[in-house]
Protein backbone atom coordinates (compact mmCIF):
# COMPACT_ATOMS: atom_id res chain seq x y z
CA UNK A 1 128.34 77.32 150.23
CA UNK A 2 127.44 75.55 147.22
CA UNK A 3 124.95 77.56 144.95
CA UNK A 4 122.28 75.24 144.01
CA UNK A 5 121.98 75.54 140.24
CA UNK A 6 117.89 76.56 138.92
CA UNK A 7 116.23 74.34 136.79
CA UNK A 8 113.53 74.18 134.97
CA UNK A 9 110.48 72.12 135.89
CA UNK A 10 109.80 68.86 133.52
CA UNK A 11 106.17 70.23 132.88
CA UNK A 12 107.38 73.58 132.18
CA UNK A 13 110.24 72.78 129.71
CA UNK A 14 107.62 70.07 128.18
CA UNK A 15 105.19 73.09 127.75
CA UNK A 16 108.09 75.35 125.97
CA UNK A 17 109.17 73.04 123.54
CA UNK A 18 105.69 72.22 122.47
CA UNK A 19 104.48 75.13 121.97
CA UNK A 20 106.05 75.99 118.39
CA UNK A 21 104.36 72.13 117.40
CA UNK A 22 100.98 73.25 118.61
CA UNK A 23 100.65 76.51 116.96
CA UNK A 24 101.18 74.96 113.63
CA UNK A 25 98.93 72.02 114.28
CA UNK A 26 96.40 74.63 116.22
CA UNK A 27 96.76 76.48 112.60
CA UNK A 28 95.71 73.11 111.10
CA UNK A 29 93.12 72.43 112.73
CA UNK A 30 91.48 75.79 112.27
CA UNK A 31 91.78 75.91 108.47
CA UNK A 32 90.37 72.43 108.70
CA UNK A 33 86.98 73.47 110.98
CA UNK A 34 86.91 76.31 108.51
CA UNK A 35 86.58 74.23 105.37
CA UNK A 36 84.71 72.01 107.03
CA UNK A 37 82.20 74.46 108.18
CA UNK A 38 82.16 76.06 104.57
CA UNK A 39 81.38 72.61 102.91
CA UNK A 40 78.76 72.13 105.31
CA UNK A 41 77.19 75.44 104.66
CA UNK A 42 77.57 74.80 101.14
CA UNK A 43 76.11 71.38 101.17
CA UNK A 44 72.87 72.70 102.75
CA UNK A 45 72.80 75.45 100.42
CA UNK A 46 72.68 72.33 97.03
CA UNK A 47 69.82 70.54 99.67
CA UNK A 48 67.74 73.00 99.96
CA UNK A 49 68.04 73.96 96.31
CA UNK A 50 67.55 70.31 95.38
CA UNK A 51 64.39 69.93 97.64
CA UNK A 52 63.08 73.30 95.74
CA UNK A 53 63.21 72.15 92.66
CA UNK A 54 61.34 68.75 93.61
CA UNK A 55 58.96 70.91 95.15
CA UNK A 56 58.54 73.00 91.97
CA UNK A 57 58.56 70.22 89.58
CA UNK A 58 55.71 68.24 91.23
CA UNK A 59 53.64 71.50 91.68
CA UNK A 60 54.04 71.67 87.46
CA UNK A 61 53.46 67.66 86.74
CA UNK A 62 49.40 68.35 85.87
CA UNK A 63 47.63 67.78 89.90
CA UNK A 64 45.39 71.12 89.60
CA UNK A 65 42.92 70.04 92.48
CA UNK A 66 42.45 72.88 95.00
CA UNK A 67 44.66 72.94 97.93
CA UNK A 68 46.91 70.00 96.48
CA UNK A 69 50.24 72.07 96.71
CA UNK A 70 49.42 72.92 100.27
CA UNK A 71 48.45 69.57 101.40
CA UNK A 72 51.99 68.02 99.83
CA UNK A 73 53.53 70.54 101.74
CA UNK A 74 52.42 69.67 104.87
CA UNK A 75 52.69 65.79 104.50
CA UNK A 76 55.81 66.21 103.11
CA UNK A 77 57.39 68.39 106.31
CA UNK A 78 55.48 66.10 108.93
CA UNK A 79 57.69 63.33 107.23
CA UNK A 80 60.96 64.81 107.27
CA UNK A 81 60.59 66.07 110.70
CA UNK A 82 59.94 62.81 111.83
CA UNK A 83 62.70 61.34 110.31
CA UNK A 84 65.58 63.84 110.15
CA UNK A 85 64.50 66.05 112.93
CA UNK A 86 63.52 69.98 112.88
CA UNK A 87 64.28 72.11 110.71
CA UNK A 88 61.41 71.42 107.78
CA UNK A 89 58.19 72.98 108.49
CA UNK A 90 55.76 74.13 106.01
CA UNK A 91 57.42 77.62 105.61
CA UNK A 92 60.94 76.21 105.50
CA UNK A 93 59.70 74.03 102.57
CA UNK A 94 58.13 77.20 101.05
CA UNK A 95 61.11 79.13 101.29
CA UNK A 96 63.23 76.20 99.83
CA UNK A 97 60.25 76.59 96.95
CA UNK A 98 61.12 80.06 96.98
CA UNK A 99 64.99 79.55 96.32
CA UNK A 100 64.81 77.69 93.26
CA UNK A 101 62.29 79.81 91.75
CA UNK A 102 64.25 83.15 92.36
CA UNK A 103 68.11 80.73 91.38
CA UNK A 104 67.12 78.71 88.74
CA UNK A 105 70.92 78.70 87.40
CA UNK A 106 72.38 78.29 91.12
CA UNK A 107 73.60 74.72 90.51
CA UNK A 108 74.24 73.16 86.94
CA UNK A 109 72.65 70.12 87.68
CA UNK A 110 70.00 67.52 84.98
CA UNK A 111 67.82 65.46 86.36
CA UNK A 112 65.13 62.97 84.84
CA UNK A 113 62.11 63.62 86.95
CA UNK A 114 61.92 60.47 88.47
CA UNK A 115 65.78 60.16 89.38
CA UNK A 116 67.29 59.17 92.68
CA UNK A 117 69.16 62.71 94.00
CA UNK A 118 72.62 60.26 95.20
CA UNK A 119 75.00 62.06 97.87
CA UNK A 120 77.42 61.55 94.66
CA UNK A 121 75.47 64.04 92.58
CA UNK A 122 75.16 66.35 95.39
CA UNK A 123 78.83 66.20 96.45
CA UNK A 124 79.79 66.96 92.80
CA UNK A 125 77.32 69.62 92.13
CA UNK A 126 78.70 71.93 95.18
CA UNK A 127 82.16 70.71 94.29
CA UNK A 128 82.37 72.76 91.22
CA UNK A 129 83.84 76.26 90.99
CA UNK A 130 82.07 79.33 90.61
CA UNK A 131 83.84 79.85 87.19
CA UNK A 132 82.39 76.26 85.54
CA UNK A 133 79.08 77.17 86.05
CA UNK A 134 79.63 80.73 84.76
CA UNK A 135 79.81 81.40 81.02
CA UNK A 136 83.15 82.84 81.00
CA UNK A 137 86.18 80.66 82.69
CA UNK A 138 87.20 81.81 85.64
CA UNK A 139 83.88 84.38 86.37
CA UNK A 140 81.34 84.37 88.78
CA UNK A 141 78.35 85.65 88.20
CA UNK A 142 75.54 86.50 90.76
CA UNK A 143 72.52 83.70 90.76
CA UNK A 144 75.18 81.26 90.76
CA UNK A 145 76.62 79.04 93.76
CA UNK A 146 79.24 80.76 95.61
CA UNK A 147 81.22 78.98 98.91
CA UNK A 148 80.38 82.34 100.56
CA UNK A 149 77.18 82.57 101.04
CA UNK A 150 75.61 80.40 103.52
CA UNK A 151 71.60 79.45 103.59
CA UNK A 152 71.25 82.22 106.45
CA UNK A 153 72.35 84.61 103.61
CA UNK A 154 70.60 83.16 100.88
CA UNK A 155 67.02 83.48 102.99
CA UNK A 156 68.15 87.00 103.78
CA UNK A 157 68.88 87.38 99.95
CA UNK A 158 65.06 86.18 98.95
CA UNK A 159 63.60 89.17 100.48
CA UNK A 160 64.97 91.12 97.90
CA UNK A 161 61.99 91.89 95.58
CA UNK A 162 63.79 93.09 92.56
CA UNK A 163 66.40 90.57 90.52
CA UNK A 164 68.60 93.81 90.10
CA UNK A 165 69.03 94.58 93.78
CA UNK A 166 69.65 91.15 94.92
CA UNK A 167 72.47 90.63 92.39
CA UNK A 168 73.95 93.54 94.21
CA UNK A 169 73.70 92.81 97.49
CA UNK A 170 75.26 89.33 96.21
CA UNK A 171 78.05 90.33 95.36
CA UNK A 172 78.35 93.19 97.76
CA UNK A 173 78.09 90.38 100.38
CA UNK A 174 80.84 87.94 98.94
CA UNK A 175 83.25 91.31 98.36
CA UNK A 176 82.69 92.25 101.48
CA UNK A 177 82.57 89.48 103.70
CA UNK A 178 79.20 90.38 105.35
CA UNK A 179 77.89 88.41 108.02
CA UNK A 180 74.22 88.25 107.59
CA UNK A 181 73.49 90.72 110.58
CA UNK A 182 75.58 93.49 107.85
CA UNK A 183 73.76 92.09 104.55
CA UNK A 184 70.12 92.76 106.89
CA UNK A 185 71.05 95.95 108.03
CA UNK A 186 72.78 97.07 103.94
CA UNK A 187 69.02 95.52 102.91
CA UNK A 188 67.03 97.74 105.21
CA UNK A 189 68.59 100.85 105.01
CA UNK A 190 68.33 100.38 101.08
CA UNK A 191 71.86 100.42 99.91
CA UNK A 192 71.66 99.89 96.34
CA UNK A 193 68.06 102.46 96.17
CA UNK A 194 70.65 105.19 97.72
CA UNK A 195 73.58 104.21 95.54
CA UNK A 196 71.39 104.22 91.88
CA UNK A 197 68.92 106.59 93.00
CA UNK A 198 71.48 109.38 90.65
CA UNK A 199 72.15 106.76 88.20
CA UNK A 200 70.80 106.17 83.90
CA UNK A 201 69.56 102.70 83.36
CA UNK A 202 73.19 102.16 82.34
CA UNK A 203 74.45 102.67 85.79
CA UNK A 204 71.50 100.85 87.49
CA UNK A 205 72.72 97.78 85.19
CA UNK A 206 76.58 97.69 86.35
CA UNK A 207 75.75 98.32 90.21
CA UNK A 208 73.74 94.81 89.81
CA UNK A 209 76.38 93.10 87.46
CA UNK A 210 79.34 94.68 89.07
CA UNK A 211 78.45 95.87 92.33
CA UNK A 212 79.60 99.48 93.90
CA UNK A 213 82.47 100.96 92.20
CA UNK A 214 84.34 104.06 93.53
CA UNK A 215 85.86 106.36 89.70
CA UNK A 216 84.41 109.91 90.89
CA UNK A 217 83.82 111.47 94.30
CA UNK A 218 79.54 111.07 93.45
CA UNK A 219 80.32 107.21 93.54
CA UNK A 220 81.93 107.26 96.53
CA UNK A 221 79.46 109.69 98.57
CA UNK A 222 75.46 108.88 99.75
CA UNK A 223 72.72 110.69 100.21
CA UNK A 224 71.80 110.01 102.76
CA UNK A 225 73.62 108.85 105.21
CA UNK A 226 71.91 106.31 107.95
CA UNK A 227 73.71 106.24 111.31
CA UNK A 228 70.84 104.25 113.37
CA UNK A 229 73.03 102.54 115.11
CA UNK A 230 74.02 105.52 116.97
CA UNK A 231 70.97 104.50 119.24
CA UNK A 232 70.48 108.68 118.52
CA UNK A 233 67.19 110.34 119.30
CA UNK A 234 66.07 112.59 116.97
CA UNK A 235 66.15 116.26 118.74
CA UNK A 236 66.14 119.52 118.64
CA UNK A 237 68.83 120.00 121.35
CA UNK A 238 71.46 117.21 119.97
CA UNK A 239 74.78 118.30 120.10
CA UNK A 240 77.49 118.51 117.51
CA UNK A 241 79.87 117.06 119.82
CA UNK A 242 77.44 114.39 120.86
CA UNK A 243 76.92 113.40 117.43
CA UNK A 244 80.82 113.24 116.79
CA UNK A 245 81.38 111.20 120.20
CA UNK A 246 78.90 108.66 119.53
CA UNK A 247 80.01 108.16 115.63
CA UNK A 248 83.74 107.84 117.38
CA UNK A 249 82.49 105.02 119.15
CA UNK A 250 80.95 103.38 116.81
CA UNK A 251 83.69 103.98 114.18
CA UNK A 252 83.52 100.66 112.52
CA UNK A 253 80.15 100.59 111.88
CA UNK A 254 79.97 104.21 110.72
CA UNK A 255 83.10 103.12 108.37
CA UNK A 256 80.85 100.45 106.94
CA UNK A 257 77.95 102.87 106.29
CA UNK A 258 80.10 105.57 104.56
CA UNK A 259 81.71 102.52 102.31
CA UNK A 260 84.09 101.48 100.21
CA UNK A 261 87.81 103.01 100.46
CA UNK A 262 87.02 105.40 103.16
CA UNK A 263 89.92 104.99 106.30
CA UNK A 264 90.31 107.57 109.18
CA UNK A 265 93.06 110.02 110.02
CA UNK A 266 91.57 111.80 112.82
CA UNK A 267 89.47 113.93 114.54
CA UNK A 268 88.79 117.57 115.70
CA UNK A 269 92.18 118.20 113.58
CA UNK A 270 93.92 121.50 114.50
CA UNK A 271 94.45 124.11 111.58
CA UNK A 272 96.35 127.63 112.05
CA UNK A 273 96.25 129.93 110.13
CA UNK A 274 97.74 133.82 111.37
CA UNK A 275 97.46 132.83 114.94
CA UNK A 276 93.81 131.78 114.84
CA UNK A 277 93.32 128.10 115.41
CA UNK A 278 90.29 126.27 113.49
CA UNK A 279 89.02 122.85 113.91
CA UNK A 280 88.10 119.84 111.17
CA UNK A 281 85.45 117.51 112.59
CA UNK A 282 86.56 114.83 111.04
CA UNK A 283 88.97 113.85 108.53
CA UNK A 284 89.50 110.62 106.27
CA UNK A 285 91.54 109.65 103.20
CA UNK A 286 90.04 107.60 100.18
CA UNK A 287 91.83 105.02 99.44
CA UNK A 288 90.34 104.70 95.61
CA UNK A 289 90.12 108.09 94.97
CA UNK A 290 93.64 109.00 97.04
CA UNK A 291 92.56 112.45 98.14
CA UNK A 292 91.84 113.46 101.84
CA UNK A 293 87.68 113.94 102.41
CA UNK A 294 87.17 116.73 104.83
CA UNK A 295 83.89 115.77 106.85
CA UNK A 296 81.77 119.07 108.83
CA UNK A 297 78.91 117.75 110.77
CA UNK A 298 75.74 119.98 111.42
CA UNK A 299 72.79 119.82 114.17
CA UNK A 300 70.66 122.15 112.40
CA UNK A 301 69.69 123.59 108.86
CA UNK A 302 72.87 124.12 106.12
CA UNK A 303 73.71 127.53 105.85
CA UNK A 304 75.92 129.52 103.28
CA UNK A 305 78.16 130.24 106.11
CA UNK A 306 78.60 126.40 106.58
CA UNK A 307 79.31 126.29 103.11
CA UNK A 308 82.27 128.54 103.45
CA UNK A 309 83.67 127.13 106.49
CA UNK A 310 84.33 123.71 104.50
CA UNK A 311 85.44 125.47 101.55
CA UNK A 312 88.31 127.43 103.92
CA UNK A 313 89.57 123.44 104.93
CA UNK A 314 89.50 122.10 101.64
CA UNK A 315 91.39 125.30 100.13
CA UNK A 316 93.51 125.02 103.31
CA UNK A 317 94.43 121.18 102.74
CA UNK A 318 95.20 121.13 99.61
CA UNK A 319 97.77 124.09 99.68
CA UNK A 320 99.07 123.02 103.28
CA UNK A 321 98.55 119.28 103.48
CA UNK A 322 98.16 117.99 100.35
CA UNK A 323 101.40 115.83 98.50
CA UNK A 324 102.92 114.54 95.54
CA UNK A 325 100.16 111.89 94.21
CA UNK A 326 97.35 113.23 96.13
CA UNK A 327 94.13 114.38 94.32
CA UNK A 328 92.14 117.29 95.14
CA UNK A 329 90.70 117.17 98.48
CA UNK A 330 87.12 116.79 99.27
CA UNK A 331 85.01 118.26 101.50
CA UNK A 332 81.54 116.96 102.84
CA UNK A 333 78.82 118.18 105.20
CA UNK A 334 76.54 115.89 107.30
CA UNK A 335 73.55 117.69 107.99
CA UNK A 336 69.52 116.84 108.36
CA UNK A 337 68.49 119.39 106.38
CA UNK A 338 69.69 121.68 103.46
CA UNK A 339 68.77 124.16 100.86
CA UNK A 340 69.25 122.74 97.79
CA UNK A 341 69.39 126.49 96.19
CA UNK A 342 71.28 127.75 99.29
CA UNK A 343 73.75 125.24 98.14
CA UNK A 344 73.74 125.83 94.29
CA UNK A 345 73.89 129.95 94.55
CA UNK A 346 76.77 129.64 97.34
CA UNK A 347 78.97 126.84 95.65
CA UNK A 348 78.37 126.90 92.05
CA UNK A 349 80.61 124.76 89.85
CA UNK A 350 82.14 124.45 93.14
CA UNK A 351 79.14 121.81 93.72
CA UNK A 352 80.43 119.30 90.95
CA UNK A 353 84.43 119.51 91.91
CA UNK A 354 85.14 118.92 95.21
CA UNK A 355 82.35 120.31 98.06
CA UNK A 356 79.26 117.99 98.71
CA UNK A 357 76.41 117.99 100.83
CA UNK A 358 75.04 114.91 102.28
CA UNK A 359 71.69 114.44 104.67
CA UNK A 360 71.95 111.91 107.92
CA UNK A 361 69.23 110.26 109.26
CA UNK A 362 68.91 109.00 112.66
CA UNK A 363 66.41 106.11 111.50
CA UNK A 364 66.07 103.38 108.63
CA UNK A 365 64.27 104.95 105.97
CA UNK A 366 61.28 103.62 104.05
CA UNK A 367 61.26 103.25 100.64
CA UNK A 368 58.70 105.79 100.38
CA UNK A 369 60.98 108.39 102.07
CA UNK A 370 63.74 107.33 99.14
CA UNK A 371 61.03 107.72 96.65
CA UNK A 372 60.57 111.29 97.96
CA UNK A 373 63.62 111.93 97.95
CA UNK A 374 64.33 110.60 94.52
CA UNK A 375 61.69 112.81 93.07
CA UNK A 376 63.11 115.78 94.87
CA UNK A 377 66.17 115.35 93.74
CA UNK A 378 65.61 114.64 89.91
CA UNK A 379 63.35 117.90 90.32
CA UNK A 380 66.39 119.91 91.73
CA UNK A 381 68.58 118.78 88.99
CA UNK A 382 66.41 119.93 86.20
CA UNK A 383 65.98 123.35 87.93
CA UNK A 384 70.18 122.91 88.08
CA UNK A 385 70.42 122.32 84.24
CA UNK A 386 70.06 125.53 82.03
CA UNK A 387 67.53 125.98 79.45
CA UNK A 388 70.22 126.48 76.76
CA UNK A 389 72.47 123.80 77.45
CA UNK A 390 72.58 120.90 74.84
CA UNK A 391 70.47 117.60 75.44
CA UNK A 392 73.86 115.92 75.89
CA UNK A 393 75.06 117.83 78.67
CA UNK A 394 71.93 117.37 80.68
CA UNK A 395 72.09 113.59 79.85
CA UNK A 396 75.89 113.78 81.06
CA UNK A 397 74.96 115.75 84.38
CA UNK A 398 71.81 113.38 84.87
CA UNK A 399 74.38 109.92 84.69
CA UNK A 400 76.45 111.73 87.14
C-alpha cells in the first residue's frame, strides 16, 4: 500500500514563510505610529504654546476696558469651535494663557506682533532638540520643550504652584517615563514636599535642577510612605499579614512609591539561627546604593523591642548574607506611629548608619499634614543635636 506522502497546505506554508517579513515590517510600522504619535503630541504642545502667547500679548497691547480679556476669550473660542471643532472653550484658552505664562522659554521662537504663525515656523520650532534651546549643547533643562511630555502632562504640570516643584516633577516625569495617571498621583501625594522636607536650601535647589538622586541611604528612604492604593482602611484590627498581602499584590505600584533603585528579592525570608527559625517581612536590594534593605512592617505603635528585632536581621545579613561588593545592609520599619525618643535612646548612632524608621499612611496627605510633620521633625532634630556640638555639625546633620 502506497503511503500517501503529508503536505503542507498552500495557506499554511504561505503563512510560515511570511511570518519572519511581517514581524520586521509589524516592527516598522510600530516605531512609525510611535513617532508619529510623539510628533503629534509635540505639535499640539508648540499650538497651544503659540495660541498662549497671542493670548498674552493682546491682553498687554494697551485695551484696559473692564471685562475686555474675558469677552476676547469667549469670541475667540466660539470661533475656533466653529471652525476646527471642540476642544477650545473658554477654560482651554485660559489654560493655554496659563502655559505660556508659567514656560516662557518652552520654545525659542521671535515673532513681530503682527506676524502670520506659518505651519513652517511651527514645524521648525518643535523640530529642534532639547539641547539647542538649552544653554549648554547637548542639556536639557526643565521649562524647555521636551518630546516627552505630552499636553495631558503639561496641564497636569500647571497645577504645580511653586516653579521649584514643577521643575521636579519635570524631569522626574521624562526620567521616569510617567504616564500622567503616575505624574497625578507623584503630585498629590507630594513627592518632592516629602523628598526636601530634610533638605538646606542647597538641596531644595538640586532636587528641582536635578531631580531625585540616590548617594546616602536618607536619599533613598521617605517619610512617609503613602500606600493608598492599597484600597486599605484605616483600623485598629488590620493585620500585619494583610498589610504584606495587599502590598504583594500591588508590588509595582508599591515599587514606584518606595522609588528609585529599589528591586525585590523576596518575602517572609527564612533565617536560622541555633535551631530557631525567624522571619524578614520583606527584603529588597538597592540597586544605587548596592546593599540589601531589610523592610519590618508594624500595625501598631514602634516599640524598642521592634527596634531590636530589625537590628538582629541587619547584624544577621551582613555577617551571613552579605558579599564581596556589597555595602552595609539596611534595615527599615513601616509603621503609623513612632516615638521619636523611643527611637533615639534605643538606636543611637545606630539611627544615622544603617536602621531607619519610616511612617505609612493609608491616605494622600495634605499639605498641612506635611507641614506638621515638617515642624515636628525639625523640632526632633534640634532636641537630637547636643548643646555642645559645633554650629557646623548641626548644619551637617540638618543637610542630612
Amino acid at each position: 500500500m502506497a503511503t500517501r506522502l503529508s503536505r503542507i497546505p498552500p495557506g499554511k506554508k504561505s503563512i510560515a514563510t511570511v511570518a519572519p517579513l511581517y514581524a520586521r515590517v509589524r516592527e516598522i510600522l510600530d516605531v512609525a505610529r510611535a513617532t508619529v504619535a510623539r510628533t503629534v503630541n509635540t505639535s499640539q504642545v508648540a499650538a497651544n504654546w503659540l495660541i498662549g502667547r497671542e493670548i498674552v500679548e493682546e491682553e498687554q497691547s494697551g485695551k484696559h476696558r473692564a471685562g475686555y480679556g474675558a469677552k476676547v476669550l469667549s469670541d475667540l473660542s466660539t470661533r475656533l469651535n466653529l471652525e476646527f471643532g471642540r476642544g477650545y472653550s473658554v477654560d482651554n484658552l485660559e489654560a493655554f494663557r496659563q502655559f505660556y505664562i508659567d514656560y516662557p522659554r518652552l520654545i525659542s521662537v521671535t515673532l513681530s506682533r503682527n506676524s502670520f504663525v506659518a505651519p513652517a515656523l511651527l514645524a521648525g520650532s518643535i523640530s529642534e532638540t532639547p539641547s539647542r534651546n538649552s544653554k549648554e549643547e547637548g542639556e536639557w533643562q526643565p521649562g524647555l520643550l521636551h518630546p516627552a511630555l505630552s499636553w495631558s502632562h503639561y496641564r497636569q504640570l500647571l497645577r504645580a504652584g511653586r516653579q521649584e516643584a514643577r521643575a521636579f516633577y519635570e524631569i522626574e516625569t521624562i526620567r521616569n517615563s510617567w504616564s500622567v495617571r503616575e505624574l497625578s498621583r507623584q503630585m498629590a501625594t507630594l513627592l518632592y514636599d516629602r523628598l526636601g522636607k530634610s533638605k538646606d536650601k542647597k538641596g531644595l535647589m538640586r532636587l528641582a535642577t536635578h531631580g531625585h538622586e540616590v548617594i546616602q541611604p536618607l536619599d533613598a528612604l521617605k517619610d512617609p510612605l503613602v500606600i493608598e492604593f492599597l484600597g486599605l482602611p484605616e483600623s485598629p484590627r488590620l493585620a500585619e499579614s494583610t498589610l504584606e498581602q495587599a502590598l504583594i499584590d500591588n508590588l509595582q505600584t508599591f515599587l514606584m512609591e518606595l522609588g528609585k533603585g529599589f528591586a525585590f528579592v523576596s518575602r517572609q525570608e527564612r533565617i536560622t539561627v541555633d535551631g530557631d527559625h525567624f522571619y524578614i517581612d520583606l527584603v529588597f536590594y538597592h540597586t544605587v546604593l548596592k546593599c540589601y534593605v531589610l523592610i519590618d512592617l508594624k500595625v501598631g505603635k514602634l516599640t524598642h523591642g521592634d527596634l531590636g528585632q530589625i537590628q538582629f536581621y541587619v547584624n544577621f545579613y551582613d555577617q551571613e548574607r552579605r558579599t564581596e561588593g556589597d555595602n552595609p545592609t539596611l534595615g527599615l520599619i513601616l509603621c503609623p506611629d513612632k516615638n521619636d525618643a523611643v527611637v533615639r535612646y534605643t538606636l543611637g548612632e545606630q539611627q544615622e548608619r544603617n536602621i531607619f524608621t519610616s511612617r505609612y499612611q493609608l491616605h494622600l496627605p495634605t499639605e498641612q499634614e506635611l507641614e506638621r510633620e515638617l515642624r515636628r521633625e525639625l523640632r526632633q532634630l534640634s532636641v537630637s543635636v547636643p548643646p555642645s556640638a559645633p554650629p557646623d555639625k548641626r548644619a551637617k546633620r540638618a543637610a542630612s
